[in-house]
C-alpha atoms as a PDB file:
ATOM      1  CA  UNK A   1     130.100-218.353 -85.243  1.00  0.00           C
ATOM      2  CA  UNK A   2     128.142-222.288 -85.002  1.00  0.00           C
ATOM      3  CA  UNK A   3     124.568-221.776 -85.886  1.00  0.00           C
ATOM      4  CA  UNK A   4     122.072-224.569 -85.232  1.00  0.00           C
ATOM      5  CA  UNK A   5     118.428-222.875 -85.614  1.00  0.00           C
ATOM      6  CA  UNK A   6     116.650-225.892 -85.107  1.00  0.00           C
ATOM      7  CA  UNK A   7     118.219-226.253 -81.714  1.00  0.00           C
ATOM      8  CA  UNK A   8     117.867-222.691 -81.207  1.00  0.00           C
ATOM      9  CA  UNK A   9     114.379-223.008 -81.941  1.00  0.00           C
ATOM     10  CA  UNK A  10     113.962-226.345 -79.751  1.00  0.00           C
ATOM     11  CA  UNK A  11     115.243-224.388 -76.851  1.00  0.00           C
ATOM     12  CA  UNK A  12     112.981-221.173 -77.369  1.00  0.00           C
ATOM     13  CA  UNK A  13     109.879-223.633 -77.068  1.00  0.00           C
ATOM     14  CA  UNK A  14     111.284-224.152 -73.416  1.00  0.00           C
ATOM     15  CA  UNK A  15     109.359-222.420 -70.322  1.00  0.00           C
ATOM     16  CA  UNK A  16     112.078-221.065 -68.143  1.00  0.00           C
ATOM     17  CA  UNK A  17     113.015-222.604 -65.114  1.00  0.00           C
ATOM     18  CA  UNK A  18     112.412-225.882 -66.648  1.00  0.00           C
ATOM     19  CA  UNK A  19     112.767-228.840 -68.168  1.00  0.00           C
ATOM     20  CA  UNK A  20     115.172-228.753 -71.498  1.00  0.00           C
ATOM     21  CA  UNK A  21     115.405-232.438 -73.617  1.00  0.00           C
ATOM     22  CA  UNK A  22     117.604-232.165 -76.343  1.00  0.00           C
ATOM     23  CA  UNK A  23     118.298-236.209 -76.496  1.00  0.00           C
ATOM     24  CA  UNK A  24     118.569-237.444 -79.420  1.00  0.00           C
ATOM     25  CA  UNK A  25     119.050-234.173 -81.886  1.00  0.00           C
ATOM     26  CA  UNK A  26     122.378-235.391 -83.197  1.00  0.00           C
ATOM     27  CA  UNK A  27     124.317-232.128 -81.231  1.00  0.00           C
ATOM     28  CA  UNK A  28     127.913-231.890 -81.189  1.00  0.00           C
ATOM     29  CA  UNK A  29     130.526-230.264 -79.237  1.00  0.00           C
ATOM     30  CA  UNK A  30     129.758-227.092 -81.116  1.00  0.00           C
ATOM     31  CA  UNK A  31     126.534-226.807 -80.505  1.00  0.00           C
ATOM     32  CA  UNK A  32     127.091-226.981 -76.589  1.00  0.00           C
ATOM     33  CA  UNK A  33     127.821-223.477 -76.913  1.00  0.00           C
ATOM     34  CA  UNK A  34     124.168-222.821 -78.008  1.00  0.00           C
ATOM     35  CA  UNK A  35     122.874-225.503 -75.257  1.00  0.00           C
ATOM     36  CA  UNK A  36     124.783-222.840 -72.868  1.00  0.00           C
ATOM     37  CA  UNK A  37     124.078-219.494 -74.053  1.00  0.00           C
ATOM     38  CA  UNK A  38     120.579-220.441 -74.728  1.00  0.00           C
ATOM     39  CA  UNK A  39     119.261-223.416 -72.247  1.00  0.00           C
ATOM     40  CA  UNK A  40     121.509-222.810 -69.222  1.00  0.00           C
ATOM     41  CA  UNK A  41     122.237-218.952 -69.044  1.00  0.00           C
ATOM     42  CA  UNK A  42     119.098-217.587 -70.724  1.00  0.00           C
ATOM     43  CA  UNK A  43     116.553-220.124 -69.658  1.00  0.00           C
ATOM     44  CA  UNK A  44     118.401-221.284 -66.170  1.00  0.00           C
ATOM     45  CA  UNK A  45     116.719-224.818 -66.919  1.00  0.00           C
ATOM     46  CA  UNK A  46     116.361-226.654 -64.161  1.00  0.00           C
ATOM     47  CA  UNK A  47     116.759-230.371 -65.806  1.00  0.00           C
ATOM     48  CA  UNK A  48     118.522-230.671 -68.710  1.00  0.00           C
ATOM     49  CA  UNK A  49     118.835-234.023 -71.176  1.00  0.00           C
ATOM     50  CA  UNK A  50     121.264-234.765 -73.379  1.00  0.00           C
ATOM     51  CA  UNK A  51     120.997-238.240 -74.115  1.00  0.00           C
ATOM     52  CA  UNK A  52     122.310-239.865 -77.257  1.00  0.00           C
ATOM     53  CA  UNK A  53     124.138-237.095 -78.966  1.00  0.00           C
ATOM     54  CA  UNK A  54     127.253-237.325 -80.295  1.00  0.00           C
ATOM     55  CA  UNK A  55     128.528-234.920 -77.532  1.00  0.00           C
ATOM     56  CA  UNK A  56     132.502-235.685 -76.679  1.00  0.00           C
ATOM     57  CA  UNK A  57     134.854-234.539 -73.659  1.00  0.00           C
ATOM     58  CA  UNK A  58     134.924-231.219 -75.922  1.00  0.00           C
ATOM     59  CA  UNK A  59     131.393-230.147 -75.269  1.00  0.00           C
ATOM     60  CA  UNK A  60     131.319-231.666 -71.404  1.00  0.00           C
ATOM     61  CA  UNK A  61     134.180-228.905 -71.249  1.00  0.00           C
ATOM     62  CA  UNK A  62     132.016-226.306 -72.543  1.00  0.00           C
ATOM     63  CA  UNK A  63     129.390-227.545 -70.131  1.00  0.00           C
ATOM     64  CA  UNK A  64     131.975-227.817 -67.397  1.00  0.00           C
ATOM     65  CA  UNK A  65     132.887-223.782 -67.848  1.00  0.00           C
ATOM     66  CA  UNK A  66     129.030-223.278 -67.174  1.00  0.00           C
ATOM     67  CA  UNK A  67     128.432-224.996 -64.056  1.00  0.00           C
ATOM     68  CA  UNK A  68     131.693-223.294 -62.176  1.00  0.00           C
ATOM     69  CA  UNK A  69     129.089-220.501 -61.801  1.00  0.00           C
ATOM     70  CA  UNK A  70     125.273-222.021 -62.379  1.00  0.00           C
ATOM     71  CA  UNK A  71     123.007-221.986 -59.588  1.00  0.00           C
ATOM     72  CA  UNK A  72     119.951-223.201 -61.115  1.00  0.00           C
ATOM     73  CA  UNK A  73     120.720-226.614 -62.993  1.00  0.00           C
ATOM     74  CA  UNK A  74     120.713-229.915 -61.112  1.00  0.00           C
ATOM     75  CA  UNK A  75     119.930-232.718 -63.244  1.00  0.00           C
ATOM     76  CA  UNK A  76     122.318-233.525 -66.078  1.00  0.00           C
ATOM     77  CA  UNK A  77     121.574-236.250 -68.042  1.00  0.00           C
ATOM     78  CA  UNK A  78     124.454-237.196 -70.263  1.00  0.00           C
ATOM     79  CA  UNK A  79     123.637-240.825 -70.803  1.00  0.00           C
ATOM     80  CA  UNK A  80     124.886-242.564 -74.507  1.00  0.00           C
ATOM     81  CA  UNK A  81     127.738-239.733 -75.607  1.00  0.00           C
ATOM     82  CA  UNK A  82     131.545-240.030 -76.176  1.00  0.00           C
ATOM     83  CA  UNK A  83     132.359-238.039 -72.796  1.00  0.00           C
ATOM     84  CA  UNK A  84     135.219-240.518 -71.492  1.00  0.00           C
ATOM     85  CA  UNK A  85     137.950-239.931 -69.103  1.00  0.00           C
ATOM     86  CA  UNK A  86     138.832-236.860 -70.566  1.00  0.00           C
ATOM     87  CA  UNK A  87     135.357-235.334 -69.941  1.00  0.00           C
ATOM     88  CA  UNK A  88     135.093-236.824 -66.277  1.00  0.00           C
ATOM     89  CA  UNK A  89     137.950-234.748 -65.297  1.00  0.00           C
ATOM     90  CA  UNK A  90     136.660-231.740 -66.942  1.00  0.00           C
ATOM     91  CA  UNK A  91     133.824-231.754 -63.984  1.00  0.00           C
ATOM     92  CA  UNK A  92     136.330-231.951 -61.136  1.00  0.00           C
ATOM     93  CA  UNK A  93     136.672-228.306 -60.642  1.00  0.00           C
ATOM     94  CA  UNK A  94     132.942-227.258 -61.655  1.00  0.00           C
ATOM     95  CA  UNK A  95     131.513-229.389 -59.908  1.00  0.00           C
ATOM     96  CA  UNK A  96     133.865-228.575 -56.359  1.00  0.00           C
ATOM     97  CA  UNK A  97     132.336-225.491 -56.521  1.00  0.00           C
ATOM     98  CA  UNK A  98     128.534-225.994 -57.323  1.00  0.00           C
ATOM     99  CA  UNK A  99     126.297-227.525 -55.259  1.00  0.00           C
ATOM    100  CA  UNK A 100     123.101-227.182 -57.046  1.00  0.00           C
ATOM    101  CA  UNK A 101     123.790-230.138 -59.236  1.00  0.00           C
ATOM    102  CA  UNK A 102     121.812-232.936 -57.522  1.00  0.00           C
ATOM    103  CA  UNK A 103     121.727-235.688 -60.247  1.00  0.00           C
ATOM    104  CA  UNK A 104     124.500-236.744 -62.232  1.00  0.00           C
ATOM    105  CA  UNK A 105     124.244-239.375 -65.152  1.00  0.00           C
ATOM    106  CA  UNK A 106     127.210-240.695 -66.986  1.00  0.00           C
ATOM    107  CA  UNK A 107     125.970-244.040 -68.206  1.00  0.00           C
ATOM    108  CA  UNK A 108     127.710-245.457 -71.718  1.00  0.00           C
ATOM    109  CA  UNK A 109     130.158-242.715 -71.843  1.00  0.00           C
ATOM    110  CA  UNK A 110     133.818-245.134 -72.421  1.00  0.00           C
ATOM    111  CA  UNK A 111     134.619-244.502 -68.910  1.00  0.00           C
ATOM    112  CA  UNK A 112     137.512-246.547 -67.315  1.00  0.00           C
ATOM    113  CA  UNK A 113     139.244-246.748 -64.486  1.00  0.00           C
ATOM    114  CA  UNK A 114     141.409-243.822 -65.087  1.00  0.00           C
ATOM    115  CA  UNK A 115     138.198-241.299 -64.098  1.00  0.00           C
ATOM    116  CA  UNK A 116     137.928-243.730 -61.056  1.00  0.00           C
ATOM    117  CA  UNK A 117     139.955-240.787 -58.709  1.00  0.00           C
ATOM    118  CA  UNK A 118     137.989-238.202 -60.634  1.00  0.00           C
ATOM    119  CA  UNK A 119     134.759-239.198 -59.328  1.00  0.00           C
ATOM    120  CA  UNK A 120     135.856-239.737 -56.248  1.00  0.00           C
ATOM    121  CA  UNK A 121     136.822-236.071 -55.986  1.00  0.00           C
ATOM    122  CA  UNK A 122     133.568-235.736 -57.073  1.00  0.00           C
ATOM    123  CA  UNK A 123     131.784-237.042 -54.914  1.00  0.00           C
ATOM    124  CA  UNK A 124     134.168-236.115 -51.801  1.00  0.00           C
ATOM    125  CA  UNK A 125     133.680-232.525 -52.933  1.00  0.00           C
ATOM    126  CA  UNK A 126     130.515-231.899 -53.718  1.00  0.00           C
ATOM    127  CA  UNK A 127     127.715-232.038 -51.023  1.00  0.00           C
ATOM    128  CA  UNK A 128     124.896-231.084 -53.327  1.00  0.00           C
ATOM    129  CA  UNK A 129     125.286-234.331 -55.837  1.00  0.00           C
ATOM    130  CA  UNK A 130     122.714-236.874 -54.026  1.00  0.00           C
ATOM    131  CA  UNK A 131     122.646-239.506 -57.342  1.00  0.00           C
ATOM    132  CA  UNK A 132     125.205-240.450 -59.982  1.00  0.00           C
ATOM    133  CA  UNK A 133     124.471-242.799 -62.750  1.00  0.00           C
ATOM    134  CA  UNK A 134     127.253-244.231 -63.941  1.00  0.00           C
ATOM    135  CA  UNK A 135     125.777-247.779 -65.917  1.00  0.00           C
ATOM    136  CA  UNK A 136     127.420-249.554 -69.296  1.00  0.00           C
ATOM    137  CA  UNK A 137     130.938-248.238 -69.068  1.00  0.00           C
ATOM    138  CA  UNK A 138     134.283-249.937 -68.671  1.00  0.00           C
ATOM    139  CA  UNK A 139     134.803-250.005 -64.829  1.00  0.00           C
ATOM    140  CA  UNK A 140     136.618-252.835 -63.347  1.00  0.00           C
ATOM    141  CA  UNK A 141     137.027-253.930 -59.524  1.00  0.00           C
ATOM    142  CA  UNK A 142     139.992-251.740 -59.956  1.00  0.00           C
ATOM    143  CA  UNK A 143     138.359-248.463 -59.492  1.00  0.00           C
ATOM    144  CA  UNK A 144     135.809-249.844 -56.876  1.00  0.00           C
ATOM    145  CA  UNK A 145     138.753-250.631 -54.835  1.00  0.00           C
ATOM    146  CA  UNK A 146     139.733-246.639 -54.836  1.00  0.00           C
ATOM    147  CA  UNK A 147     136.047-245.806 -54.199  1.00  0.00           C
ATOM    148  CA  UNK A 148     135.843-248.048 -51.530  1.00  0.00           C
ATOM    149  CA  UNK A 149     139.264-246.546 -49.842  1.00  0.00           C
ATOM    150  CA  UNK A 150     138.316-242.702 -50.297  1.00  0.00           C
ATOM    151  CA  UNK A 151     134.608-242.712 -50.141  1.00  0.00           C
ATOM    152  CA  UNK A 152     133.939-244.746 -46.793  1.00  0.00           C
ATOM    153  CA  UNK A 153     135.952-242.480 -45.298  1.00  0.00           C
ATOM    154  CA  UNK A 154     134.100-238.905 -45.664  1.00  0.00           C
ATOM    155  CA  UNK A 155     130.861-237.578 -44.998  1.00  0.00           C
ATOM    156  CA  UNK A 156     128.741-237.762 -48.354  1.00  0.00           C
ATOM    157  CA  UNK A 157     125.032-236.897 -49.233  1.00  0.00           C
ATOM    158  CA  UNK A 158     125.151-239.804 -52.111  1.00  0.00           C
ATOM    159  CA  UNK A 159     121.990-241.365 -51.905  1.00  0.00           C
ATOM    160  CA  UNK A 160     122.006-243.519 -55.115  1.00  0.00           C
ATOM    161  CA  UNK A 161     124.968-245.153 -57.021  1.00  0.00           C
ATOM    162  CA  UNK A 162     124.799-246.942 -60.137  1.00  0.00           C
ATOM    163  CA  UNK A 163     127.079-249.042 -61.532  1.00  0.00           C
ATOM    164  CA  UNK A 164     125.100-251.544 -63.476  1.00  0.00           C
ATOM    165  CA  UNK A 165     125.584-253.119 -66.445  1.00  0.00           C
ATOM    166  CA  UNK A 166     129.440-252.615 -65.982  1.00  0.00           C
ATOM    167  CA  UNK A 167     130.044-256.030 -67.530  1.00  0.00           C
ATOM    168  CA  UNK A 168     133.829-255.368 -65.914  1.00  0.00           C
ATOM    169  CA  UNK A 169     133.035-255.888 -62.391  1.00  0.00           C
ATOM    170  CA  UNK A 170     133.671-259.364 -60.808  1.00  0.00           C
ATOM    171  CA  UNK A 171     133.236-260.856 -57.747  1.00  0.00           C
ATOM    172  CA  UNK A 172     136.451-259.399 -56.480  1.00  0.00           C
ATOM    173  CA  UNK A 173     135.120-256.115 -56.009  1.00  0.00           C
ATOM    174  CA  UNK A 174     131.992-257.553 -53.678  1.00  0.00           C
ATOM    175  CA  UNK A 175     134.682-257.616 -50.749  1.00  0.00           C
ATOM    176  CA  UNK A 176     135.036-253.601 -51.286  1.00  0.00           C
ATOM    177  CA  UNK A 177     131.851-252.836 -51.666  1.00  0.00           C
ATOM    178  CA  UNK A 178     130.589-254.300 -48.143  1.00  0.00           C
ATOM    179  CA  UNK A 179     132.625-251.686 -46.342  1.00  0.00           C
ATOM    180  CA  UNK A 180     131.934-249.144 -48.538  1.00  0.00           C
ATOM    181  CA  UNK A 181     127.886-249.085 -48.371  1.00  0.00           C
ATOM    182  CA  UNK A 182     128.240-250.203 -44.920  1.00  0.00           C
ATOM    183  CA  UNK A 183     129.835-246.836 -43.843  1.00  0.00           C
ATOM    184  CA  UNK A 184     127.920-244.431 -46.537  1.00  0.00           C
ATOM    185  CA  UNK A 185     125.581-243.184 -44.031  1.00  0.00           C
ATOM    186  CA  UNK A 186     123.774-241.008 -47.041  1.00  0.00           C
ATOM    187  CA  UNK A 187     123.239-244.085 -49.522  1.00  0.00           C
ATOM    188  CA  UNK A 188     119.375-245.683 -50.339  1.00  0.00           C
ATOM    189  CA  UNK A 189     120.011-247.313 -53.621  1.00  0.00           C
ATOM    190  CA  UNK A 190     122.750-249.382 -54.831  1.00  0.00           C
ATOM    191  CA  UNK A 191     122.474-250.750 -58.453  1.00  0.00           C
ATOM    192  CA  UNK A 192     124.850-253.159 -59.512  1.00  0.00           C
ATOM    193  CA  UNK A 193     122.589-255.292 -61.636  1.00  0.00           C
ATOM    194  CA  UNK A 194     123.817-257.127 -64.735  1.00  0.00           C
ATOM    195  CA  UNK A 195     127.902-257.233 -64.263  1.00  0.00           C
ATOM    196  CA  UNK A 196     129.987-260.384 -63.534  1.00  0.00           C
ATOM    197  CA  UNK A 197     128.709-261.697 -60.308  1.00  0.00           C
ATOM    198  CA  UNK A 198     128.364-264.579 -59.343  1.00  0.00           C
ATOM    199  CA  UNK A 199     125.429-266.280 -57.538  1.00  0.00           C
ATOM    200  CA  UNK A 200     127.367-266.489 -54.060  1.00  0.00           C
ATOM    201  CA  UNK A 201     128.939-262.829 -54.447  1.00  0.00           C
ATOM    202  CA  UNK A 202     125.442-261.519 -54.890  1.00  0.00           C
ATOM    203  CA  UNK A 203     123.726-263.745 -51.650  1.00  0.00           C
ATOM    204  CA  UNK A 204     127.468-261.744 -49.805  1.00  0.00           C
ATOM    205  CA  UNK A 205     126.472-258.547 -51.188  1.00  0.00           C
ATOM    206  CA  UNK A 206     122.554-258.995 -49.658  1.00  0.00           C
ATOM    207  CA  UNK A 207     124.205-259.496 -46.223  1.00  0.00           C
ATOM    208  CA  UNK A 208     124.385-255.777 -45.598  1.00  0.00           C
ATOM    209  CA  UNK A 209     120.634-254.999 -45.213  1.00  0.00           C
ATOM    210  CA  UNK A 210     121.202-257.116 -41.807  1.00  0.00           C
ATOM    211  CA  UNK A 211     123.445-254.109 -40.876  1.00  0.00           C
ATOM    212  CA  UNK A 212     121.519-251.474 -43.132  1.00  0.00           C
ATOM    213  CA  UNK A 213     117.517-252.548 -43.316  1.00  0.00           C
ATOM    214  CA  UNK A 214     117.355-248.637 -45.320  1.00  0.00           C
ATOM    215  CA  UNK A 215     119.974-249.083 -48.521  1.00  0.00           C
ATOM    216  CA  UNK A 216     118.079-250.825 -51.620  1.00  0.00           C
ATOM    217  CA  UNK A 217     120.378-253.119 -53.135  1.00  0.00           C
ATOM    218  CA  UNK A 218     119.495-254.207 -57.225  1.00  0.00           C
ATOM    219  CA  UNK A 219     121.430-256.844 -58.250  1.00  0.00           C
END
C-alpha cells in the first residue's frame, strides 16, 4: 500500500470542513488515494487545491470515483497538472450526479478539443457547477463552436467561464460566442483575455453588454 506521511501529516493539520491546499507538494496519481481517504472522506473538506502537482488523468480518476458520492466538496482546484482529455472525461459521470461541486478549475491541463463534448456534458448536466476555469490549454474555435451549439440551448447556472490565455482561439470563434453569452441567462463573467483576437473581434465581442448590461466581459 502508497505511503506518503508527509502528506498524511499535511492533511491531519486540516480543521474539518475546510480548506485543504496541497499545491505544490509534488503528489502523484498514487497519492490521490491518500488525498481521498484522508482529505475528502475523513475530513469532508470543503475546498480543496491541488495546484502544480504532477497529478495525471490517473489520479483525476481516483478523484472522479470520489465525487460520484461526495456531498461536501465544491471547489476543486486542479490548475498546472497533466489531467488532459483523458481526465476530462473521467468527470462526466461524477460530476452528472453531484451537485455540490460549485467551482471547477482546469487551467494548463493539455486540454484540446477532443474534451470539448465532455465539458459540455458537463456543464449541461450539472446544475450545481456555477464557475469553470479552464485558462492556458489547447482549445481552438473548434470546440467553441460545439459549446456555442449545445450550451445556448439549455438552462445552465454557469456564472463564470474562462477561457483565457488559450493562445488557440481566433477571431473565428467571436461569431459563436455572441450567441452563446447572449442566451446564457446564468453567466456574469466571461474571460477570454490574452488569445488571438484581434482589435475589431474584441470591439464585436463588447457589443453584447448593449443586450446584457450584467455579463463582465475580460478581454
Amino acid at each position: 500500500m502508497h505511503e506518503n506521511k508527509q502528506l498524511e501529516e499535511l492533511i491531519e493539520k486540516c480543521p474539518n470542513c475546510s480548506t485543504i491546499d496541497l499545491s505544490r507538494q509534488k503528489l502523484t496519481d498514487e497519492d490521490m488515494g491518500i488525498v481521498v481517504k484522508l482529505g475528502i472522506m475523513k475530513k469532508q473538506c470543503k475546498i480543496l487545491w491541488l495546484v502544480e502537482n504532477n497529478i495525471t488523468s490517473v489520479g483525476i480518476s481516483i478523484l472522479a470515483d470520489a465525487l460520484k458520492t461526495n456531498t461536501t466538496l465544491e471547489e476543486l482546484y486542479l490548475q498546472y497538472n497533466y489531467i488532459s482529455d483523458d481526465g476530462v472525461h473521467s468527470l462526466i459521470e461524477p460530476l452528472s450526479n453531484n451537485n455540490t461541486l460549485k467551482i471547477l478549475a482546469l487551467g494548463h491541463n493539455g486540454i484540446t478539443d477532443e474534451a470539448a463534448n465532455d465539458i459540455s456534458e458537463i456543464i449541461k448536466t450539472n446544475k450545481g457547477l456555477t464557475e469553470l476555469y479552464l485558462s492556458e490549454n489547447q482549445i481552438t474555435d473548434e470546440a467553441v463552436e460545439i459549446w456555442a451549439n449545445e450550451i445556448q440551448l439549455i438552462d445552465t447556472n454557469l456564472q463564470v467561464l474562462n477561457l483565457g490565455e488559450n493562445s488557440l482561439l481566433t477571431d473565428a470563434c467571436v461569431d459563436f460566442l455572441l450567441p452563446m453569452i447572449k442566451n446564457m441567462t446564468s453567466l456574469r463573467e466571461f474571460i477570454i483575455f490574452d488569445c488571438d483576437l484581434s482589435q475589431p473581434a474584441k470591439e464585436k465581442l463588447k457589443t453584447i453588454n448593449q443586450l446584457k448590461t450584467d455579463v463582465k466581459i475580460y478581454m
